[in-house]
N, C-alpha and C. Protein backbone atom coordinates (compact mmCIF):
# COMPACT_ATOMS: atom_id res chain seq x y z
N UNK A 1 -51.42 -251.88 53.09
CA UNK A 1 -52.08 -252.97 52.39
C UNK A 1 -51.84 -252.88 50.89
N UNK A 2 -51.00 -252.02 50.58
CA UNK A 2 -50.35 -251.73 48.60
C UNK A 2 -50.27 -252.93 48.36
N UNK A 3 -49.92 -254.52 49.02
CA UNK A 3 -49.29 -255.17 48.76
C UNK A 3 -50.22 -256.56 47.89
N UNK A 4 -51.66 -256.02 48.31
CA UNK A 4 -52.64 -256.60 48.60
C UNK A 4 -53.04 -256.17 47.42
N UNK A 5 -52.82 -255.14 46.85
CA UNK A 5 -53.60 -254.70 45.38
C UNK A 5 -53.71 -255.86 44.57
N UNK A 6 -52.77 -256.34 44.23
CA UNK A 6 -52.95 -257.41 43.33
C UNK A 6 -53.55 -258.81 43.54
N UNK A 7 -54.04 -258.84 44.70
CA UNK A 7 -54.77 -260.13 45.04
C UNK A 7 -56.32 -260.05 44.22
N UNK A 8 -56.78 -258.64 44.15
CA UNK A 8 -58.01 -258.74 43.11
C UNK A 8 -57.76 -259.66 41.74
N UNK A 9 -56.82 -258.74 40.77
CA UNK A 9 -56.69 -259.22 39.57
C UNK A 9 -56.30 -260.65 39.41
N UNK A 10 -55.68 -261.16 40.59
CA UNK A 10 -54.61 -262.69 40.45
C UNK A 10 -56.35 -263.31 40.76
N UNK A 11 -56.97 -263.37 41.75
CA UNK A 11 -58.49 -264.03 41.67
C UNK A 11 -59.09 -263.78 40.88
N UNK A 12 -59.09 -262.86 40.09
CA UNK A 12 -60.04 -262.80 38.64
C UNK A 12 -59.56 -263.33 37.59
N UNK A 13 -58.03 -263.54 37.05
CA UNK A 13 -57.51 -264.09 36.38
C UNK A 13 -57.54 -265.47 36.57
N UNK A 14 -57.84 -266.40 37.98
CA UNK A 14 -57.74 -267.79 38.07
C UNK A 14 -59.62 -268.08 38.19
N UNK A 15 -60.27 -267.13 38.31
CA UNK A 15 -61.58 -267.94 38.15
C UNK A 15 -62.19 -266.92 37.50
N UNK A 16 -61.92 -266.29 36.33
CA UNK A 16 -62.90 -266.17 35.43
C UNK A 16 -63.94 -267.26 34.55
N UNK A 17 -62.44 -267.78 33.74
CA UNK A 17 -62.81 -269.14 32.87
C UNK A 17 -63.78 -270.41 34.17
N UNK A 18 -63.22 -270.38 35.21
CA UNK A 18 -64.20 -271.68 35.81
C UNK A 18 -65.66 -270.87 36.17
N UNK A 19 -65.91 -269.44 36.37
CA UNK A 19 -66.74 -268.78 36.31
C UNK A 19 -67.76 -268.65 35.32
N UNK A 20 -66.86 -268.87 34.45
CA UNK A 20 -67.80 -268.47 32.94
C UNK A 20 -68.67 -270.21 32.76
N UNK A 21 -67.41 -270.83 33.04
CA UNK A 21 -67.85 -272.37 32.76
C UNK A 21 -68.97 -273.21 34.14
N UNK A 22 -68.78 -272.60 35.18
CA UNK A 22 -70.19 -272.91 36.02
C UNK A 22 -71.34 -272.40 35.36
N UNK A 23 -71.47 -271.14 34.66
CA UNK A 23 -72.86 -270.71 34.56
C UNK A 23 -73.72 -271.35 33.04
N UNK A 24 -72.20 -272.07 32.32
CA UNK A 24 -73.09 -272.88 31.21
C UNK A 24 -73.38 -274.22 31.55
N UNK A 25 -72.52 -274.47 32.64
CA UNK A 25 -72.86 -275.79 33.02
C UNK A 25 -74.45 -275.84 33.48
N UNK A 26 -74.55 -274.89 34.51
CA UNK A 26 -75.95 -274.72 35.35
C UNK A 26 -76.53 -275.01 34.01
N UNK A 27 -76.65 -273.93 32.76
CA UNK A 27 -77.69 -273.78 31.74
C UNK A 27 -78.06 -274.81 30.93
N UNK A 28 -77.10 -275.87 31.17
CA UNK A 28 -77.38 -277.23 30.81
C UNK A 28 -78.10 -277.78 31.65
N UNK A 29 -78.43 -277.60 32.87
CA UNK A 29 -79.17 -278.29 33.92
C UNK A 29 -80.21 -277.41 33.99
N UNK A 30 -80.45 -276.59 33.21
CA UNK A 30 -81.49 -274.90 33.76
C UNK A 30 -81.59 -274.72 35.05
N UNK A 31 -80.54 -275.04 35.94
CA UNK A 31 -80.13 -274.27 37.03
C UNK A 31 -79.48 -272.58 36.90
N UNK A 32 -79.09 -272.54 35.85
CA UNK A 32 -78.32 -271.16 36.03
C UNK A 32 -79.47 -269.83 36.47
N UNK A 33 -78.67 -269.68 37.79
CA UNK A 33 -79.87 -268.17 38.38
C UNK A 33 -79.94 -266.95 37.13
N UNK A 34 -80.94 -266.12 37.29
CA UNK A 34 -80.67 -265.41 36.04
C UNK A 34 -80.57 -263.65 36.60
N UNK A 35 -80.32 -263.26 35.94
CA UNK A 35 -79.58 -261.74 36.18
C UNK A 35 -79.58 -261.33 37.41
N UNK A 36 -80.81 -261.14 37.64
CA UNK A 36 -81.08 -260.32 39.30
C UNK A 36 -80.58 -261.42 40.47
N UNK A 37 -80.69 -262.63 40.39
CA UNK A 37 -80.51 -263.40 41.36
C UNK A 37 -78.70 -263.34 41.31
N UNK A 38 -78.25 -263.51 39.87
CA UNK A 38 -76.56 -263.47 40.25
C UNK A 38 -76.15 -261.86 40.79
N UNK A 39 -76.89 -260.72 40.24
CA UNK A 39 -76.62 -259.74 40.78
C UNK A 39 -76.94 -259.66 43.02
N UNK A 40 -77.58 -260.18 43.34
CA UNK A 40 -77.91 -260.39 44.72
C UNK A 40 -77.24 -261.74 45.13
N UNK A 41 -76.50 -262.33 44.57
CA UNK A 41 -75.89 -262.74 44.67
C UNK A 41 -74.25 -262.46 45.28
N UNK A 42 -73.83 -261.69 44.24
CA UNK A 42 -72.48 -260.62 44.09
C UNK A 42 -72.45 -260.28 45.55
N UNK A 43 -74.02 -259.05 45.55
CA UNK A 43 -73.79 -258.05 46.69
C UNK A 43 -73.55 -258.74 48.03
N UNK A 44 -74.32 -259.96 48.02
CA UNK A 44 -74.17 -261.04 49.59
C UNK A 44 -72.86 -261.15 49.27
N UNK A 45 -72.21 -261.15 48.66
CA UNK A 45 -70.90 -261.82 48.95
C UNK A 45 -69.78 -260.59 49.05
N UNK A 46 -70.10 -259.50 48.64
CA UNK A 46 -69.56 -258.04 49.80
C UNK A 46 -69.18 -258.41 50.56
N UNK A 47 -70.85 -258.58 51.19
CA UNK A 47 -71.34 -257.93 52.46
C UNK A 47 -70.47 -259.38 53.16
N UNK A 48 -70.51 -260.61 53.08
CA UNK A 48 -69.68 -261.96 53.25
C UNK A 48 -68.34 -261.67 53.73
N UNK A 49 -67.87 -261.02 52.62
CA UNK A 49 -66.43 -260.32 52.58
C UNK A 49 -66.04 -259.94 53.45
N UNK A 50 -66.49 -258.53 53.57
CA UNK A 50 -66.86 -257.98 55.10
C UNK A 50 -66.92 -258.56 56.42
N UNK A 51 -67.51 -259.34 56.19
CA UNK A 51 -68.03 -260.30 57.01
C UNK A 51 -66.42 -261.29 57.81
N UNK A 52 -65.86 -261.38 57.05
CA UNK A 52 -64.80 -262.16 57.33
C UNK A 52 -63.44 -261.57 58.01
N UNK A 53 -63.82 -260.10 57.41
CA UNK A 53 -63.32 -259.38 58.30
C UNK A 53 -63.55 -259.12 59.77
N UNK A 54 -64.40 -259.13 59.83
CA UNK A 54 -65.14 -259.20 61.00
C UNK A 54 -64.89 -260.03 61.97
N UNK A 55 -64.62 -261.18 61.53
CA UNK A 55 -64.70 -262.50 62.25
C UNK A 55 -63.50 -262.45 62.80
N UNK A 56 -62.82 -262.09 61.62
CA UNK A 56 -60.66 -262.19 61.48
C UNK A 56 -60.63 -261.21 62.58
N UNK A 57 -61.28 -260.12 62.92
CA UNK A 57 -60.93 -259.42 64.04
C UNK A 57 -60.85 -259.64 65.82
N UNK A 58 -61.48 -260.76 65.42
CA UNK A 58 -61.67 -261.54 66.76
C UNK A 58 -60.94 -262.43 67.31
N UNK A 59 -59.84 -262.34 66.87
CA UNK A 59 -58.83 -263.44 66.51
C UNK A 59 -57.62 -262.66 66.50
N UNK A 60 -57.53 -261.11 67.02
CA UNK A 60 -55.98 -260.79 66.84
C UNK A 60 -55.13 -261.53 67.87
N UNK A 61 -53.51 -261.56 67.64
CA UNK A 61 -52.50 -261.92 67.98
C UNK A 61 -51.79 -260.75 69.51
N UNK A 62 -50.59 -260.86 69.90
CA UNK A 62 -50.61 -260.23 71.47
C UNK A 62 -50.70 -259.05 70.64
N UNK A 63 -50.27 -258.45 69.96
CA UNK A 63 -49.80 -257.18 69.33
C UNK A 63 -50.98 -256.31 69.09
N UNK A 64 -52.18 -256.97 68.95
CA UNK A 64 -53.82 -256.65 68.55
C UNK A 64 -53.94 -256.76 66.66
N UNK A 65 -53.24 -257.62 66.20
CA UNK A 65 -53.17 -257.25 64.97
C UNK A 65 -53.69 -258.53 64.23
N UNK A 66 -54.34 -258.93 62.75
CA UNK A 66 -55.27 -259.90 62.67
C UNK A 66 -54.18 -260.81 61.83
N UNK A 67 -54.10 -261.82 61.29
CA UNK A 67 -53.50 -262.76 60.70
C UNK A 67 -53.83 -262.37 58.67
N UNK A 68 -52.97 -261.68 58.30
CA UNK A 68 -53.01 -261.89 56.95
C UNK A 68 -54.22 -262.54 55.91
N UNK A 69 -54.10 -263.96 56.29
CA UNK A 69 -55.20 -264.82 55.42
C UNK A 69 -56.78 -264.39 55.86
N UNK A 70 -56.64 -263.58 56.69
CA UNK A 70 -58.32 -262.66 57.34
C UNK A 70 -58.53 -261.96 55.90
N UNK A 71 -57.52 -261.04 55.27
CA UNK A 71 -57.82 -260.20 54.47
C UNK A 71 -57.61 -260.93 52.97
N UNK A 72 -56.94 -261.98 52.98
CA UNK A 72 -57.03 -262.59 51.61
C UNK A 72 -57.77 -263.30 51.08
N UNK A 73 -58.73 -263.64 52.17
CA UNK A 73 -60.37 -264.16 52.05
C UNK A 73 -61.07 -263.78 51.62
N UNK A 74 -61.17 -262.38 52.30
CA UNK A 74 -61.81 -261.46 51.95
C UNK A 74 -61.71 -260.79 50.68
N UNK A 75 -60.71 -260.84 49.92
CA UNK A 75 -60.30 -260.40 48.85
C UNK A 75 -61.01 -261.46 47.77
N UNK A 76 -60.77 -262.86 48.37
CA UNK A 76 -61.37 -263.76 47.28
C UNK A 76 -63.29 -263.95 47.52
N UNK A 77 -63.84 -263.26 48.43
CA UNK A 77 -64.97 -263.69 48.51
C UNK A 77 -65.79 -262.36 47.52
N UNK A 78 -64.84 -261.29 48.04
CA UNK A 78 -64.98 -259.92 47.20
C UNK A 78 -65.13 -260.26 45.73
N UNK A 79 -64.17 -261.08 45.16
CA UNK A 79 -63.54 -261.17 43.83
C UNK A 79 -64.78 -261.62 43.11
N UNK A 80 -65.28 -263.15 43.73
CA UNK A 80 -66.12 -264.19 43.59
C UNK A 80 -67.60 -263.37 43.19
N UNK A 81 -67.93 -262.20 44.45
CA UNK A 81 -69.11 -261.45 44.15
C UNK A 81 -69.00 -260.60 42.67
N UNK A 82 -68.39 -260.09 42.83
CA UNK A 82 -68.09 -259.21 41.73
C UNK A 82 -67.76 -259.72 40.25
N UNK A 83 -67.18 -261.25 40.50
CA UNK A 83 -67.55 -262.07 39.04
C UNK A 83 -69.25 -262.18 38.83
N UNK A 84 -69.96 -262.62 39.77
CA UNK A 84 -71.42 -262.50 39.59
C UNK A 84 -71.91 -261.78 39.36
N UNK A 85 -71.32 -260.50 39.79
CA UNK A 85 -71.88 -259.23 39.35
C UNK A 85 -71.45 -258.18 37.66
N UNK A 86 -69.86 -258.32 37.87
CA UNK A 86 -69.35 -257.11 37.10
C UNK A 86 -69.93 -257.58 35.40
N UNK A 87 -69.48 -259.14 35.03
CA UNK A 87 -69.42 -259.45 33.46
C UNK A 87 -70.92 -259.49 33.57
N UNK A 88 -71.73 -260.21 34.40
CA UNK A 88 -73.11 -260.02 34.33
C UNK A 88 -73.94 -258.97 34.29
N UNK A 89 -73.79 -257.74 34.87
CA UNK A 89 -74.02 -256.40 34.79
C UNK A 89 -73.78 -256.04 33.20
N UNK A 90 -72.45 -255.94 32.43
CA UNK A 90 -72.09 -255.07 31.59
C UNK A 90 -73.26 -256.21 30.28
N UNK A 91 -72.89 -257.59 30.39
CA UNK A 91 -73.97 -258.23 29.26
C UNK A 91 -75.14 -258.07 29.45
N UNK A 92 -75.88 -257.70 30.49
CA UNK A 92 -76.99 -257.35 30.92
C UNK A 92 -77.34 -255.68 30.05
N UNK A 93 -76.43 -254.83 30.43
CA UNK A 93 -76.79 -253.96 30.11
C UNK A 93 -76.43 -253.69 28.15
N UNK A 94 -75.81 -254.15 27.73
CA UNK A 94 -76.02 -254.82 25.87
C UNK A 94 -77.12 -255.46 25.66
N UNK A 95 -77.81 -256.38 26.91
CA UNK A 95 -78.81 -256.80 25.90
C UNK A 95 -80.32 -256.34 26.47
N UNK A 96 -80.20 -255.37 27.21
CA UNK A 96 -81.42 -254.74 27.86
C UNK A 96 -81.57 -253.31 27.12
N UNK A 97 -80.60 -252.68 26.68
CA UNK A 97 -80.73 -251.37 26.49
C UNK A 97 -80.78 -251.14 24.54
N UNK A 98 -81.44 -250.23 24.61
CA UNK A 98 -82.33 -250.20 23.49
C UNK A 98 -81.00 -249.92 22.26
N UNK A 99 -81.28 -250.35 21.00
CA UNK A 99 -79.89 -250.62 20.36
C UNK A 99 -79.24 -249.38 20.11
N UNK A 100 -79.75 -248.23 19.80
CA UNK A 100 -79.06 -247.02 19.70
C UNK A 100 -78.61 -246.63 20.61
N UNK A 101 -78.89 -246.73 21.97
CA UNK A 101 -78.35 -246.01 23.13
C UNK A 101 -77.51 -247.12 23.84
N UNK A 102 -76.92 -248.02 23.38
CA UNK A 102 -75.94 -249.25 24.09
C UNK A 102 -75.04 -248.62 24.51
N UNK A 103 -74.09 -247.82 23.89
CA UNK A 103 -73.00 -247.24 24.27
C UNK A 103 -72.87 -246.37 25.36
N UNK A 104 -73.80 -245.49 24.98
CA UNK A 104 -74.85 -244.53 26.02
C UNK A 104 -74.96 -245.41 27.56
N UNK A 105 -75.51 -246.19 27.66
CA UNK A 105 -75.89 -247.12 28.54
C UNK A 105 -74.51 -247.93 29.24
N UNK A 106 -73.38 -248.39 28.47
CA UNK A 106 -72.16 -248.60 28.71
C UNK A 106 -71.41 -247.07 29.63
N UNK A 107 -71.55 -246.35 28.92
CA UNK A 107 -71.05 -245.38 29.93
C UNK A 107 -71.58 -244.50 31.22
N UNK A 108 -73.15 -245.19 31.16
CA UNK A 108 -73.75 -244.71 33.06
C UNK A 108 -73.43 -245.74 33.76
N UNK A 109 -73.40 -247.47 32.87
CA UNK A 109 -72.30 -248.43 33.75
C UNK A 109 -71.05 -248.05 34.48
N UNK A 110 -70.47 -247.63 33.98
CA UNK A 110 -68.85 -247.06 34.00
C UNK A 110 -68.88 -245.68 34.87
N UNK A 111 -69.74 -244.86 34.60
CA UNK A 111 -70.37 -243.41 35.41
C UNK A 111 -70.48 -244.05 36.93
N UNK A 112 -71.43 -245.11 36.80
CA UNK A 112 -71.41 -245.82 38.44
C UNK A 112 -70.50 -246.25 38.73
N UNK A 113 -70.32 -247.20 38.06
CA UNK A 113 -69.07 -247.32 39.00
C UNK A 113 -68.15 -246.55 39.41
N UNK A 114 -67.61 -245.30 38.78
CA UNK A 114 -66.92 -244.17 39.26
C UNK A 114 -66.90 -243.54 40.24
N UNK A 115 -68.92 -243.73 40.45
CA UNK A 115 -69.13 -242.90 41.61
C UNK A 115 -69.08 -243.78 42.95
N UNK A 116 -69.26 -245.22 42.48
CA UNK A 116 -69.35 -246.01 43.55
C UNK A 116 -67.68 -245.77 44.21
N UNK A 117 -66.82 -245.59 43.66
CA UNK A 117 -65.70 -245.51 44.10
C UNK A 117 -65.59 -244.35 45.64
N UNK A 118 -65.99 -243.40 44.69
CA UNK A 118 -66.49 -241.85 45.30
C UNK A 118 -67.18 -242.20 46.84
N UNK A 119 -68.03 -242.81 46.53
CA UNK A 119 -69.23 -243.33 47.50
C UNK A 119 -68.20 -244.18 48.49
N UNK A 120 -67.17 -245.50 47.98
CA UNK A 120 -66.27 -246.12 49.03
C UNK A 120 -65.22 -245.30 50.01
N UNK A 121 -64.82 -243.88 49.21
CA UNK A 121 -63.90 -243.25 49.92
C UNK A 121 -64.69 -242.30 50.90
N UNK A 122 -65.91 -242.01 50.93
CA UNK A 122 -66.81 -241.56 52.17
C UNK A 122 -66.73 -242.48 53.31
N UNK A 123 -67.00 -243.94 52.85
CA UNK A 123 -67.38 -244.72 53.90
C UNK A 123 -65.58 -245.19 54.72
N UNK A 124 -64.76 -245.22 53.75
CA UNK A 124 -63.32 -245.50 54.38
C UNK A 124 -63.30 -243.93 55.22
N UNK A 125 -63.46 -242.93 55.21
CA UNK A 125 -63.54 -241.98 55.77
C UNK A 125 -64.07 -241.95 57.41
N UNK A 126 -65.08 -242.96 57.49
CA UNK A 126 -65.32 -243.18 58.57
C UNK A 126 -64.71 -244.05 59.06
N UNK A 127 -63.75 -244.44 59.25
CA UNK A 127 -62.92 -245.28 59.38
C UNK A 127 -61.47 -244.31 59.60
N UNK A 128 -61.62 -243.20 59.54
CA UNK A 128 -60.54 -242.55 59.53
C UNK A 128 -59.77 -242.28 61.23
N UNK A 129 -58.38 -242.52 61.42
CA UNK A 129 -57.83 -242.81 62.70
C UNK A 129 -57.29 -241.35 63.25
N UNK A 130 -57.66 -240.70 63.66
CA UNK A 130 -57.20 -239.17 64.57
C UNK A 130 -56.15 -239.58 64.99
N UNK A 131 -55.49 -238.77 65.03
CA UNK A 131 -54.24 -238.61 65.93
C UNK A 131 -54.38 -237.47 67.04
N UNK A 132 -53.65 -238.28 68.38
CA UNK A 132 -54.00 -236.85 69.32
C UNK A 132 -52.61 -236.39 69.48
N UNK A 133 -52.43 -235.53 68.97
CA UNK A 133 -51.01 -234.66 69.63
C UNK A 133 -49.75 -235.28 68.60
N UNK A 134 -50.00 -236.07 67.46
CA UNK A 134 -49.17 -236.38 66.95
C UNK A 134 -49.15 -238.10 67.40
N UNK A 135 -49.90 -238.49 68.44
CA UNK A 135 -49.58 -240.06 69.47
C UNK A 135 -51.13 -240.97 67.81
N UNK A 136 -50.48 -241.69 67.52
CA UNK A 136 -52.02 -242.83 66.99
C UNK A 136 -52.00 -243.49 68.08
N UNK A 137 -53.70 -243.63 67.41
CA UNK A 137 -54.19 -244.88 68.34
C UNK A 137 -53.65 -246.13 68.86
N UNK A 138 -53.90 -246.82 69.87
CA UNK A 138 -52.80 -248.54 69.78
C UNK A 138 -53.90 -249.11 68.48
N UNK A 139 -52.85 -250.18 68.03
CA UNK A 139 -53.64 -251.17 67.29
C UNK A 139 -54.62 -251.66 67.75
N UNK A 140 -54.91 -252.14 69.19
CA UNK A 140 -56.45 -252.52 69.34
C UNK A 140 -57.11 -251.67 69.37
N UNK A 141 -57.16 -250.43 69.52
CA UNK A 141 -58.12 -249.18 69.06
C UNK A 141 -58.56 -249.27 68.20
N UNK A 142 -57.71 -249.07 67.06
CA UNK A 142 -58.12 -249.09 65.52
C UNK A 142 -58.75 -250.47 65.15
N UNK A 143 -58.17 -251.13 65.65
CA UNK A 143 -59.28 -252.56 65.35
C UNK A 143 -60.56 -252.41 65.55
N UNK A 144 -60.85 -252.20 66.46
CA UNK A 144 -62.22 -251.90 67.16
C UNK A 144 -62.91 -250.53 66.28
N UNK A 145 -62.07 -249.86 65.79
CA UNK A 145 -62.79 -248.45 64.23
C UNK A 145 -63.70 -249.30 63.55
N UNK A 146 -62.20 -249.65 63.22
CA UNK A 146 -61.99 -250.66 61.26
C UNK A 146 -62.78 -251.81 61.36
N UNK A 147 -63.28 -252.67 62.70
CA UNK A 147 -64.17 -253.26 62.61
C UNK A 147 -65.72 -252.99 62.57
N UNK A 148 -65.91 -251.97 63.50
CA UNK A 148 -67.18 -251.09 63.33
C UNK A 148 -67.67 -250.51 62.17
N UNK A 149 -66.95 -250.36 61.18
CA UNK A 149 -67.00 -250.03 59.77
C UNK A 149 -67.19 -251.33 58.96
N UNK A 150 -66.58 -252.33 59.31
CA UNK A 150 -66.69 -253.89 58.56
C UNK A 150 -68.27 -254.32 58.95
N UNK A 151 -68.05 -254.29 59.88
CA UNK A 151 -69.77 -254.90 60.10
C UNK A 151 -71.02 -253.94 59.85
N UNK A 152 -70.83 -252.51 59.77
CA UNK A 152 -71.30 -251.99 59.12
C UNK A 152 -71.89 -252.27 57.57
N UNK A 153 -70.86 -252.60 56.97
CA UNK A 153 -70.48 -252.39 55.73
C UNK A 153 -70.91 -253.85 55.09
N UNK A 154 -70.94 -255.11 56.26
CA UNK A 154 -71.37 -256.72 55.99
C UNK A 154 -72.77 -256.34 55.92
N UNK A 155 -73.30 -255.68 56.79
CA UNK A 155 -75.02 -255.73 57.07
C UNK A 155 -75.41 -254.97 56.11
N UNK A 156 -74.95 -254.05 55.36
CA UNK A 156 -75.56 -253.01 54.25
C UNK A 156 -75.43 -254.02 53.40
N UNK A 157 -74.10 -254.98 52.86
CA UNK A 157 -74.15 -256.01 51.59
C UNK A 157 -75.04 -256.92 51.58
N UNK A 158 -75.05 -257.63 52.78
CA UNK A 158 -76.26 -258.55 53.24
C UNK A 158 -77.68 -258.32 52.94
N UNK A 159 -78.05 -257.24 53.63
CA UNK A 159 -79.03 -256.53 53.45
C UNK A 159 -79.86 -256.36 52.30
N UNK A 160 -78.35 -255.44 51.67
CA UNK A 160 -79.25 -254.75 50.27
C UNK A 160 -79.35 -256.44 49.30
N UNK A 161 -78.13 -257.10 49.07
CA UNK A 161 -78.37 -258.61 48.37
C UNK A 161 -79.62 -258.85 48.50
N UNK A 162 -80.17 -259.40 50.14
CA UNK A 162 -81.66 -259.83 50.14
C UNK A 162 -82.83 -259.19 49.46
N UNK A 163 -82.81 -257.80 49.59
CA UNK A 163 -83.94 -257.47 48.82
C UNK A 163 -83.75 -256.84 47.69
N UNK A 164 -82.26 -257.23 47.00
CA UNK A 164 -82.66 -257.58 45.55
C UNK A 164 -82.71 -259.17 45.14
N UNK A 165 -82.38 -259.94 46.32
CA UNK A 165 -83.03 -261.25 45.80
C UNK A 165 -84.08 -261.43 46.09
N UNK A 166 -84.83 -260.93 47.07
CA UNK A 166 -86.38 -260.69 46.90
C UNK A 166 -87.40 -259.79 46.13
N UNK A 167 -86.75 -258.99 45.23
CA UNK A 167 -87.58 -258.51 44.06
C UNK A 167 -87.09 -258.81 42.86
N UNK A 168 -86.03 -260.25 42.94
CA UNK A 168 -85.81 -260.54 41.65
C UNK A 168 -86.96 -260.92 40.95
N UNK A 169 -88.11 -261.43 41.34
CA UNK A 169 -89.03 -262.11 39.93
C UNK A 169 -89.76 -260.40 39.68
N UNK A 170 -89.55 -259.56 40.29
CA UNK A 170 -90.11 -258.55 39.60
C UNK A 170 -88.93 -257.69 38.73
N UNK A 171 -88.24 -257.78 38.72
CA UNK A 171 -86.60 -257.26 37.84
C UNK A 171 -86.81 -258.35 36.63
N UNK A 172 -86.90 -259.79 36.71
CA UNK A 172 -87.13 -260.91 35.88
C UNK A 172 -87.80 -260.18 34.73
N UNK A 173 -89.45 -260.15 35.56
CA UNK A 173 -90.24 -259.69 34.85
C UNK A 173 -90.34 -258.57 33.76
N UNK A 174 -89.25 -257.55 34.58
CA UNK A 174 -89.18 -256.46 33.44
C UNK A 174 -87.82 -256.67 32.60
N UNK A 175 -87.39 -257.63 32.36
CA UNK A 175 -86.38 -258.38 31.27
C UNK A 175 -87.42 -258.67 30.33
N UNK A 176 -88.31 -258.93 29.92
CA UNK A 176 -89.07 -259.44 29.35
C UNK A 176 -88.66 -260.96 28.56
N UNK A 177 -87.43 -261.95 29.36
CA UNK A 177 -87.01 -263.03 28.75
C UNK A 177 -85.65 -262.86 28.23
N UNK A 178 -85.09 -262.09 28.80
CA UNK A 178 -83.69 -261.91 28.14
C UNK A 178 -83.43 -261.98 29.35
N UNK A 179 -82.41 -262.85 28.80
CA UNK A 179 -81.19 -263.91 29.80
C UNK A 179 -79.67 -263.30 29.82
């Protein structure tokens, strides 16, 4: 899937700017959700991601293998969350954190995410394909892993999204009005 690397950056490069420009539009309508809701936002759309994987697996071809545009969906639904999340997170954390320690605060941003990485290569781990005797699995084997891990992995995004969109007015609250 090397090939696939670059499908992140090419979706972030074509909807940043319409990204940036939905959320002033909303603020002209005072529709725009505010921190915690775009952050539970993001994470549903993981777990979505995931999700599509999931679906795409149900659908392999004679070979047991899924159709391409399964995973480039997924890449853009990924992308989409993580616009809600990533630029919103880092301005969040400039205008929440106390002015001497911004930088400070920029780098336990960056600390997490590091570890979140850390944290993804555990969970791809379970996902990991044995070999017996040197023989891999057939492809519908591994489908049936790599999907057990996807839907896994949809219901934790799902999940955790909801109940941070259900304790957003208490996250709100401790913004004290900063948007």
């Amino acid at each position: 899937a090397g090939q696939f690397g670059a499908l992140n950056a090419g979706f972030i490069i074509m909807l940043a700017l319409p990204f940036a420009a939905l959320w002033v539009w909303l603020e002209k309508f005072r529709l725009n959700p505010n921190i915690p809701i775009k952050f539970a936002l993001g994470i549903i759309q993981a777990g979505l991601g995931f999700g599509v994987l999931v679906f795409g697996a149900q659908f392999p071809d004679e070979a047991g293998k899924i159709s391409l545009w399964w995973l480039v969906l997924a890449y853009l639904i990924h992308t989409t969350g993580e616009l809600c999340l990533s630029p919103v997170g880092l301005s969040a954390v400039t205008k929440l954190a106390i002015h001497r320690v911004v930088g400070l605060s920029m780098g336990v941003w960056f600390l997490a995410t590091a570890l979140s990485e850390t944290l993804a290569m555990r969970l791809g781990k379970l996902a990991a394909i044995d070999t017996h005797g040197g023989e891999v699995n057939s492809v519908s084997e591994n489908l049936i892993i790599y999907t057990q891990l996807f839907e896994f992995l949809m219901w934790i995004g799902i999940g955790t999204g909801i109940v941070v969109l259900l304790i957003s007015p208490l996250l709100k609250c401790g913004m004290h009005g900063i948007r």
